[in-house]
Protein backbone atom coordinates (compact mmCIF):
# COMPACT_ATOMS: atom_id res chain seq x y z
CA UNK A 1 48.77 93.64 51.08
CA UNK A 2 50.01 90.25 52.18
CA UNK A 3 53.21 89.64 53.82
CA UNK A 4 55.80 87.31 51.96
CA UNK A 5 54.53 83.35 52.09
CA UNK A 6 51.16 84.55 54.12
CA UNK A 7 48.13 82.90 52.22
CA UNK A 8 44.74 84.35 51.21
CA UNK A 9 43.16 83.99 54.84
CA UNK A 10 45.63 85.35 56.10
CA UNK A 11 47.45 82.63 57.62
CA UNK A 12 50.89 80.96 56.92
CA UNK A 13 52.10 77.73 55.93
CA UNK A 14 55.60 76.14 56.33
CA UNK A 15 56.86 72.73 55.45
CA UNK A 16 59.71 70.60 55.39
CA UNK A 17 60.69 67.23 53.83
CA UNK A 18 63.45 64.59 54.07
CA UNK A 19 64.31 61.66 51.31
CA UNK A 20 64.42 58.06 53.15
CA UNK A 21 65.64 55.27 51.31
CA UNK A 22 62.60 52.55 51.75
CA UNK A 23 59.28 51.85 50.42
CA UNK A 24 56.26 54.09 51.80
CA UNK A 25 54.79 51.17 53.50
CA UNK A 26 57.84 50.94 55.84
CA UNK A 27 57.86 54.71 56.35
CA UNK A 28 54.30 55.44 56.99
CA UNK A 29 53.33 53.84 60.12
CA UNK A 30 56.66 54.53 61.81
CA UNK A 31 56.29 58.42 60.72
CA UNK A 32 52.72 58.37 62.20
CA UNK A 33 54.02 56.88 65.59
CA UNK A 34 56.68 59.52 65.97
CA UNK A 35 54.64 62.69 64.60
CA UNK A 36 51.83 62.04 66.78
CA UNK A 37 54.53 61.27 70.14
CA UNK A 38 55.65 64.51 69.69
CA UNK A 39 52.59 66.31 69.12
CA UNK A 40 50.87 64.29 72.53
CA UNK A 41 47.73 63.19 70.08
CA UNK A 42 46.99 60.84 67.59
CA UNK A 43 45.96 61.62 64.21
CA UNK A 44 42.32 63.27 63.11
CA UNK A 45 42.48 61.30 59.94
CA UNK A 46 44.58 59.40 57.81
CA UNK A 47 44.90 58.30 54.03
CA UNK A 48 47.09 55.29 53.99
CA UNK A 49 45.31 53.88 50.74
CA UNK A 50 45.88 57.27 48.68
CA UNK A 51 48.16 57.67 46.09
CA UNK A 52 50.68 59.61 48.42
CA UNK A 53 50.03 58.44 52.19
CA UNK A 54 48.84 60.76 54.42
CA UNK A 55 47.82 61.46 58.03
CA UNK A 56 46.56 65.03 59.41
CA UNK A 57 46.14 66.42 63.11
CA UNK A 58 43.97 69.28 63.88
CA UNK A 59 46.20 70.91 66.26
CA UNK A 60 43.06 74.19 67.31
CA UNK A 61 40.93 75.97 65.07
CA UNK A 62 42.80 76.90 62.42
CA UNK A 63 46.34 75.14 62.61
CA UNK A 64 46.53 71.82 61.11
CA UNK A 65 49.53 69.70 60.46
CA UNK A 66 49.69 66.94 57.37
CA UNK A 67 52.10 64.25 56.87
CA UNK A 68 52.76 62.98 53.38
CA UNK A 69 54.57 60.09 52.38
CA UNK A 70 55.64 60.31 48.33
CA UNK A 71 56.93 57.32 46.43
CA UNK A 72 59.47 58.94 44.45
CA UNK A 73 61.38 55.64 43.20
CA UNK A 74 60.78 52.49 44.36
CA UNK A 75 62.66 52.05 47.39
CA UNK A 76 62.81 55.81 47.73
CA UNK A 77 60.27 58.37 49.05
CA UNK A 78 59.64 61.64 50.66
CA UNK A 79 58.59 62.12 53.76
CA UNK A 80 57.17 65.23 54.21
CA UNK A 81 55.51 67.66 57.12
CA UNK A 82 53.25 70.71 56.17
CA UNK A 83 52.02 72.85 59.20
CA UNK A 84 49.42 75.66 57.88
CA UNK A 85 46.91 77.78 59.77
CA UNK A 86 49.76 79.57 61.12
CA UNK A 87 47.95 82.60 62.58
CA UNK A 88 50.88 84.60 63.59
CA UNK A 89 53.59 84.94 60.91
CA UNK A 90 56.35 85.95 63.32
CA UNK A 91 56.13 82.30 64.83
CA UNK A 92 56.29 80.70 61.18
CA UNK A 93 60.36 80.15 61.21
CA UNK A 94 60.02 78.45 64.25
CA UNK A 95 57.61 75.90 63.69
CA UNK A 96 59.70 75.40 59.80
CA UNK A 97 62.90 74.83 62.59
CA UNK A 98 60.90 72.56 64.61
CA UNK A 99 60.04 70.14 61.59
CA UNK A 100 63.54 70.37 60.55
CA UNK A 101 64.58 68.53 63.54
CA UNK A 102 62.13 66.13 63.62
CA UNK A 103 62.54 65.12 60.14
CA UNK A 104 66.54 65.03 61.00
CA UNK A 105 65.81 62.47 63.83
CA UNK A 106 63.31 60.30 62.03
CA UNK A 107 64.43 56.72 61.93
CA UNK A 108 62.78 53.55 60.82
CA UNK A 109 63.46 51.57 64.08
CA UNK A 110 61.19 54.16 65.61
């Protein structure tokens, strides 16, 4: 039996997003630059043609963390952070908490 939010392999996933009032152009780049400053590494790939932007960094050999950037208006998106892999589930409110806060301090000038 699977504990609560634990997927199929038996990993977990958390994520977190934040509205920003600006095209996804103007958001994507910037959100790359400060997602990969705190993580110490740039992205393993990234998407910025697709339908939703998106840039992903292999963080070891299981955990992964994507970045999305949905148009949900025009001049309106979503910025959004999904960390999955998450071996231990004990250490999944944590890493939720930690893209909390850096969603919270995302700005544009960054």
């Amino acid at each position: 039996m699977r504990a609560p939010g634990q997927k199929a392999a038996g990993t977990f996933s958390v994520e977190s997003t934040r509205a920003i009032r600006a095209s996804a152009p103007e958001v994507y780049g910037p959100a790359i630059r400060v997602v990969s400053e705190w993580l110490g590494r740039e992205p393993s790939g990234t998407s910025p043609g697709a339908k939703a932007p998106n840039a992903r960094w292999t963080l070891d050999a299981r955990e992964r963390l994507l970045l999305t950037v949905t148009t949900v208006r025009e001049g309106s998106v979503t910025l959004g952070l999904t960390h999955s892999g998450i071996v231990d589930g004990e250490a999944a409110p944590a890493a939720k908490a930690a893209l909390k806060e850096l969603l919270a301090g995302f700005e544009l000038s960054a």
